[in-house]
Protein backbone atom coordinates (compact mmCIF):
# COMPACT_ATOMS: atom_id res chain seq x y z
CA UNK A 1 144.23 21.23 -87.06
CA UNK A 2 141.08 20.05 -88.87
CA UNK A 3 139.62 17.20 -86.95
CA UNK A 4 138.09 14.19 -88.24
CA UNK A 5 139.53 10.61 -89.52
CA UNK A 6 141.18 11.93 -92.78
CA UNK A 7 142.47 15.41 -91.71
CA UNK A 8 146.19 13.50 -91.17
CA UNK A 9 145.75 13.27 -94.86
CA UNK A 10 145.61 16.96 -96.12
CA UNK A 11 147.49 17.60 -98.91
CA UNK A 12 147.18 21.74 -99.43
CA UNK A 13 148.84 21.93 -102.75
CA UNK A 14 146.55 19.25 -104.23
CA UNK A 15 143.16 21.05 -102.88
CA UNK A 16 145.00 24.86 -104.33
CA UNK A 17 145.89 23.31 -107.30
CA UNK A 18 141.86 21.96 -107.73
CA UNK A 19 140.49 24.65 -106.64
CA UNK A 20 142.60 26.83 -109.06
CA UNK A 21 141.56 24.33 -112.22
CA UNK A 22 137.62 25.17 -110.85
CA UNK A 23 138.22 28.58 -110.32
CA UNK A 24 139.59 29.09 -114.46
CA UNK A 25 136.80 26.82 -115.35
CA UNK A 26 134.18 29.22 -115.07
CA UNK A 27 136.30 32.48 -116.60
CA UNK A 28 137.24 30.90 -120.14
CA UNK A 29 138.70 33.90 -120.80
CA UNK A 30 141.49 33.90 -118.69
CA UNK A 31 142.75 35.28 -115.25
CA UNK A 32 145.78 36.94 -113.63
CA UNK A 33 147.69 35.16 -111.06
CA UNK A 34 147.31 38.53 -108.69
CA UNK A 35 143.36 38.30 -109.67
CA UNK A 36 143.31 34.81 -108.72
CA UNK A 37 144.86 35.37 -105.64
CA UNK A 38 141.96 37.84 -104.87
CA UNK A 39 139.22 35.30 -105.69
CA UNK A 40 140.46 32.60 -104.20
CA UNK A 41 141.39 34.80 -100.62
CA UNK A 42 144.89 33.84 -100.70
CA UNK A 43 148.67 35.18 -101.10
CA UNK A 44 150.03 35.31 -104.75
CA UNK A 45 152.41 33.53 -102.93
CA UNK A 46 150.95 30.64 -102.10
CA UNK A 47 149.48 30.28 -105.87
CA UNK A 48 152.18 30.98 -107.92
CA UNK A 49 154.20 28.24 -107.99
CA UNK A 50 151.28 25.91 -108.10
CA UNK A 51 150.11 27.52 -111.33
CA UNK A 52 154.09 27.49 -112.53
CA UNK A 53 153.68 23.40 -112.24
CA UNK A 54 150.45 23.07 -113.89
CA UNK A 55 151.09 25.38 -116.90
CA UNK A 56 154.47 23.27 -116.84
CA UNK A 57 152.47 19.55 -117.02
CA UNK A 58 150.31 21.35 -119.42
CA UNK A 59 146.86 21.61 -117.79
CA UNK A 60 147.06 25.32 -117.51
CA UNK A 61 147.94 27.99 -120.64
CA UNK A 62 149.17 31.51 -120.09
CA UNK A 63 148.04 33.95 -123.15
CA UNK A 64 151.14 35.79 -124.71
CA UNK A 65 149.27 38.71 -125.22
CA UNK A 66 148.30 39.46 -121.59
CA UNK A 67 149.38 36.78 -119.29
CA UNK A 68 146.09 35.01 -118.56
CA UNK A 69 145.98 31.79 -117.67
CA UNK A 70 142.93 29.27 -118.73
CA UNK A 71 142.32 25.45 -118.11
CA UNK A 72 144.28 23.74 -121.11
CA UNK A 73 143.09 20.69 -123.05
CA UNK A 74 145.03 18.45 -121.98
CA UNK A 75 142.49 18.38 -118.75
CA UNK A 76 139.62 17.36 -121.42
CA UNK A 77 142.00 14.71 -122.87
CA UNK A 78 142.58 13.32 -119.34
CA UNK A 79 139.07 12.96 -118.72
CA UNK A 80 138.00 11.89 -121.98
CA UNK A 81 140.78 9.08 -121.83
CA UNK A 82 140.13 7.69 -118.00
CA UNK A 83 135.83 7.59 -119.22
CA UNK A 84 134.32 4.94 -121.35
CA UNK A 85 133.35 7.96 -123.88
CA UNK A 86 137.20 8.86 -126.09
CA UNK A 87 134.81 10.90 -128.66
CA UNK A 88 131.26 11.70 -129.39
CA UNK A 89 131.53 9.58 -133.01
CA UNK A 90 133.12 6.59 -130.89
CA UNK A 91 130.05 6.81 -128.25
CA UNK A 92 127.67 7.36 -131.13
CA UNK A 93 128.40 4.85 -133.66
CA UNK A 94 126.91 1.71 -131.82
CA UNK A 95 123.89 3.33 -130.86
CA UNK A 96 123.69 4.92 -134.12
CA UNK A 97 124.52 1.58 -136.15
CA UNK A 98 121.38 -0.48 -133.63
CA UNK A 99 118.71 2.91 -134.15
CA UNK A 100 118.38 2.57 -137.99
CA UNK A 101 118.03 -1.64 -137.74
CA UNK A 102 115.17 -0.40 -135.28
CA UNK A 103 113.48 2.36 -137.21
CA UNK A 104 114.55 1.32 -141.07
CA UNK A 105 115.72 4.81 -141.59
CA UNK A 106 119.06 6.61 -141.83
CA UNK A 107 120.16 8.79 -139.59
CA UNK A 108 123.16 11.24 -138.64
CA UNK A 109 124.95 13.69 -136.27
CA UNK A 110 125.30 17.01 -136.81
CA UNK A 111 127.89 19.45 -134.38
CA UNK A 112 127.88 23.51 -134.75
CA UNK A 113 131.14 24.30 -137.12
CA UNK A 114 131.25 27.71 -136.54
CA UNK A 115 128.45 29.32 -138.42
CA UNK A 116 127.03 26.11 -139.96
CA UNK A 117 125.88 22.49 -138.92
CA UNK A 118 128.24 19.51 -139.58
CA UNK A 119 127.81 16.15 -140.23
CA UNK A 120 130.33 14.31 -138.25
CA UNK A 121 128.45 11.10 -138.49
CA UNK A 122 125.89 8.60 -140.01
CA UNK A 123 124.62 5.24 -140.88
CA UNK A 124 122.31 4.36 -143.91
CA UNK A 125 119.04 3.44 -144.05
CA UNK A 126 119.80 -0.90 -144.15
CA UNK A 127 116.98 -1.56 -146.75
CA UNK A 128 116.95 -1.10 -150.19
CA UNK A 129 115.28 2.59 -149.84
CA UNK A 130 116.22 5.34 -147.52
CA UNK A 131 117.51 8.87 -147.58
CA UNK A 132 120.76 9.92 -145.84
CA UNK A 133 122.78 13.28 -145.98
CA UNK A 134 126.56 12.51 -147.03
CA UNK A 135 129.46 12.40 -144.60
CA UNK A 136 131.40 16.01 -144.05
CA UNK A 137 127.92 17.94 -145.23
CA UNK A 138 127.17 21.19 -144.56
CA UNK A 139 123.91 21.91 -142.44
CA UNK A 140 121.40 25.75 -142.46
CA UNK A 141 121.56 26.11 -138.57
CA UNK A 142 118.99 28.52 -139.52
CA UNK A 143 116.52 26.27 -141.49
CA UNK A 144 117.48 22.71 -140.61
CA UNK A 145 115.46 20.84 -137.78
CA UNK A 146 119.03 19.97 -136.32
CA UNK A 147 120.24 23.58 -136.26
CA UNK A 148 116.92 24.11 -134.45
CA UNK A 149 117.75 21.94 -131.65
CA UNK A 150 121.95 22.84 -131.45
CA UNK A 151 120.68 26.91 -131.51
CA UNK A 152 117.46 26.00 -128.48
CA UNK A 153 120.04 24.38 -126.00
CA UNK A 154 123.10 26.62 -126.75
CA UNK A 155 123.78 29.48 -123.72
CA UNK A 156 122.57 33.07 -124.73
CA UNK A 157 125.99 34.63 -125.59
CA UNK A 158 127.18 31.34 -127.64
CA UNK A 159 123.77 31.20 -129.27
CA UNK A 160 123.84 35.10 -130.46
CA UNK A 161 127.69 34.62 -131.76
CA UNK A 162 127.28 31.43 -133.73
CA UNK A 163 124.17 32.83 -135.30
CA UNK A 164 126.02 35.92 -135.89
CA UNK A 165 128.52 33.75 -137.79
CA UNK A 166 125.54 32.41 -140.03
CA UNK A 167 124.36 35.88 -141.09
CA UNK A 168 127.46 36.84 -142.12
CA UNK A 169 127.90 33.98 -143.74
CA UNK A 170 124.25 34.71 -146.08
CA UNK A 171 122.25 32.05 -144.15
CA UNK A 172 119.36 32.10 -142.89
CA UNK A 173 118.62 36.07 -142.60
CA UNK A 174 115.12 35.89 -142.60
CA UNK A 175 114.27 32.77 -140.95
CA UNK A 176 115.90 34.43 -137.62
CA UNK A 177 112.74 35.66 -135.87
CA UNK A 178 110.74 32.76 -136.44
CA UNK A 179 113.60 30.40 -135.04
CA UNK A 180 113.85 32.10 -132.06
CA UNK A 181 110.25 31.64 -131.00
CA UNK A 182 111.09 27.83 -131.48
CA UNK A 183 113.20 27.96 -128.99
CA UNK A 184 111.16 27.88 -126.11
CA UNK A 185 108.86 25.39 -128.08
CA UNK A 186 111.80 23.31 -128.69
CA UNK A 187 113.23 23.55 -124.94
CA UNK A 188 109.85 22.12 -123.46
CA UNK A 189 108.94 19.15 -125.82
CA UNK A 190 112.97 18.35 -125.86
CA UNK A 191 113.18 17.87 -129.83
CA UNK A 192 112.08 19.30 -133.29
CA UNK A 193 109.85 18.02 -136.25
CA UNK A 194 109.88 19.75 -139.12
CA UNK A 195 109.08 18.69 -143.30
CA UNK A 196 112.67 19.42 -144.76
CA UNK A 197 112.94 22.39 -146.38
CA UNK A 198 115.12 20.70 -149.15
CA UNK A 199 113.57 17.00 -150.07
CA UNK A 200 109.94 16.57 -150.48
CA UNK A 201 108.64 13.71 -148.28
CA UNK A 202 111.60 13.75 -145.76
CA UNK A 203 110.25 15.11 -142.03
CA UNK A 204 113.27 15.39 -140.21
CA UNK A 205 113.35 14.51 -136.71
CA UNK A 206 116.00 15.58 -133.96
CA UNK A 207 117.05 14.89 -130.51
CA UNK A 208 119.61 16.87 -128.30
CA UNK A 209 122.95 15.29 -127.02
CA UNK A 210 124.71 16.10 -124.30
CA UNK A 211 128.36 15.85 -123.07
CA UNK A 212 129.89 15.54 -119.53
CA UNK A 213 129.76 19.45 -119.23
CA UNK A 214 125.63 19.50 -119.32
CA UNK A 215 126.09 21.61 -122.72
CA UNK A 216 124.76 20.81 -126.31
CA UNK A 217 127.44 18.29 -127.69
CA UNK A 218 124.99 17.60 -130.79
CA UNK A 219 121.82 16.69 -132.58
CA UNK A 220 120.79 13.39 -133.56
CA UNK A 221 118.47 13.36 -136.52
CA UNK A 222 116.19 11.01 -138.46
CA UNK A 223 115.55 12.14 -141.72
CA UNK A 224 112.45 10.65 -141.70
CA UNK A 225 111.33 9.14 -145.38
CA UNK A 226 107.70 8.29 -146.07
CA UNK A 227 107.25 5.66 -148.80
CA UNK A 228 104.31 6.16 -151.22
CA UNK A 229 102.69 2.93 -150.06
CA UNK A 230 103.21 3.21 -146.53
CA UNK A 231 105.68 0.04 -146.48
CA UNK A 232 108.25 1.98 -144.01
CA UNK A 233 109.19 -0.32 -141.63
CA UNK A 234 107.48 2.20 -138.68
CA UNK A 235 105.69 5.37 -139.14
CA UNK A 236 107.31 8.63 -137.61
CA UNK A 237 104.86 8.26 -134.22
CA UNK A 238 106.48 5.31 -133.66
CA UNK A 239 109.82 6.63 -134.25
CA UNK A 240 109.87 9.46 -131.66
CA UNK A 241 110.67 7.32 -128.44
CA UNK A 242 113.46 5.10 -130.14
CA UNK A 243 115.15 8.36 -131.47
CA UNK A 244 114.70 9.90 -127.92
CA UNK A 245 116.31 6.92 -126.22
CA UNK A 246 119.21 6.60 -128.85
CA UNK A 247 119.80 10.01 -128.05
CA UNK A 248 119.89 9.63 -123.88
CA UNK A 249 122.29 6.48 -124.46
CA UNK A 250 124.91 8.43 -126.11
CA UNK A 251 124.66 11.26 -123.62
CA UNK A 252 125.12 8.77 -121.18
CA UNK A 253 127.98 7.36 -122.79
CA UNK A 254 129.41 10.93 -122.55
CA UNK A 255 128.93 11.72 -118.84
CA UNK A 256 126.42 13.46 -119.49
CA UNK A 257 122.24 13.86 -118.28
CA UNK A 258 119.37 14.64 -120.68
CA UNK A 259 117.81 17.95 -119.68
CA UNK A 260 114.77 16.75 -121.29
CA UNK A 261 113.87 12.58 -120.52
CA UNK A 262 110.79 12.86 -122.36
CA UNK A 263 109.33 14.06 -125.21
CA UNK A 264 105.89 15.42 -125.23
């Protein structure tokens, strides 16, 4: 028996059950009961009804085609329900709402839809002139300053499949080499500036989220609109660190921790 105060309070199902849920977490594409029995250096019998009850509650899913099973998302619901974070436009909204009062500019939030950029959120410039991409638009992950940043902090094998998606799609085929040596760029300053490629006088600026899981949830982006006369209510410089700590707020919101606190 183990000793110390709590071993009278082992419960083996609940620590096969958890370490089942950790075990699927890192193989998203499935395993075998008889392969997790392997990994884990146990019985298939001592897993197999344990995996039974969770596909049953629904935090597990067995693939029809070859009997797989993979964490289900019911697990994310769970979590996102018992944290203060339900969804990223929830968490973002406030901050989002109190970052253009502060910087008199609009501003947005884009997520990776496949092969494109999509703008899930935004809030308008308050003042009487501002610039602001429309609700539901559809964003170049190739040539866009927020594609930049989702494609920098995005793991190798997700990165090369959505950009896949966006050459098949027609975007951005000849922009590819010159985006990827941004990436390392991007990675060490922890955002991108870049004049749009679309509206003259707009410099967009963008700022990684992140969620609970330490990966790229999205980008949050200033399209940055200099006035003629220079009556913007702060220049871009200025900008930078209220952007940055908008951005750190709603990954905090999310569970999550900036890989990049500062921006250089």
């Amino acid at each position: 028996m183990r000793s110390g105060p709590k071993a009278s309070y082992a419960a083996p199902a609940v620590e096969k059950a958890f370490e089942i849920i950790s075990l699927l977490a890192e193989r998203p594409g499935g395993v075998l009961i008889s392969e997790m029995a392997v990994l884990m250096n146990r019985s298939v019998g001592e897993i197999f009804r344990i995996v039974i009850v969770l596909e049953k509650l629904g935090y597990l899913r067995k693939s029809p085609k070859d009997d797989r099973y993979s964490v289900a998302y019911k697990l994310l619901e769970l979590a996102f329900r018992a944290t203060p974070a339900q969804d990223l436009v929830a968490a973002a909204t406030p901050t989002m709402r109190k970052l253009v009062i502060e910087t008199g500019q609009s501003c947005h939030l884009v997520v990776i839809n496949e092969g494109a950029g999509l703008v899930i959120a935004r809030e308008q410039n308050p003042g009487t002139r501002g610039f602001s991409l429309r609700l539901g638009a559809e964003v170049n992950l190739m040539t866009s300053c927020s594609g930049a940043v989702l494609l920098t902090y995005l793991p190798q094998d997700l990165r090369e499949n959505v950009i896949n998606q966006a050459r098949q799609s027609g975007s951005g085929q000849s922009q590819l080499e010159d985006l990827e040596k941004k990436f390392g760029t991007i990675r060490k300053r922890g955002y991108e500036q870049r004049k749009s490629f679309i509206t003259r006088g707009v410099t967009d600026l963008s700022f990684p989220i992140f969620g609970f899981d330490g990966k790229i949830a999205a980008a949050l982006t200033i399209p940055f609109l200099e006035l003629i006369d220079g009556s913007q209510k702060l220049d871009i410089a200025s900008c930078k660190p209220i952007l940055s700590a908008a951005a750190s707020e709603i990954t905090e919101l999310l569970g999550g921790s900036r890989q990049q606190d500062q921006y250089h």
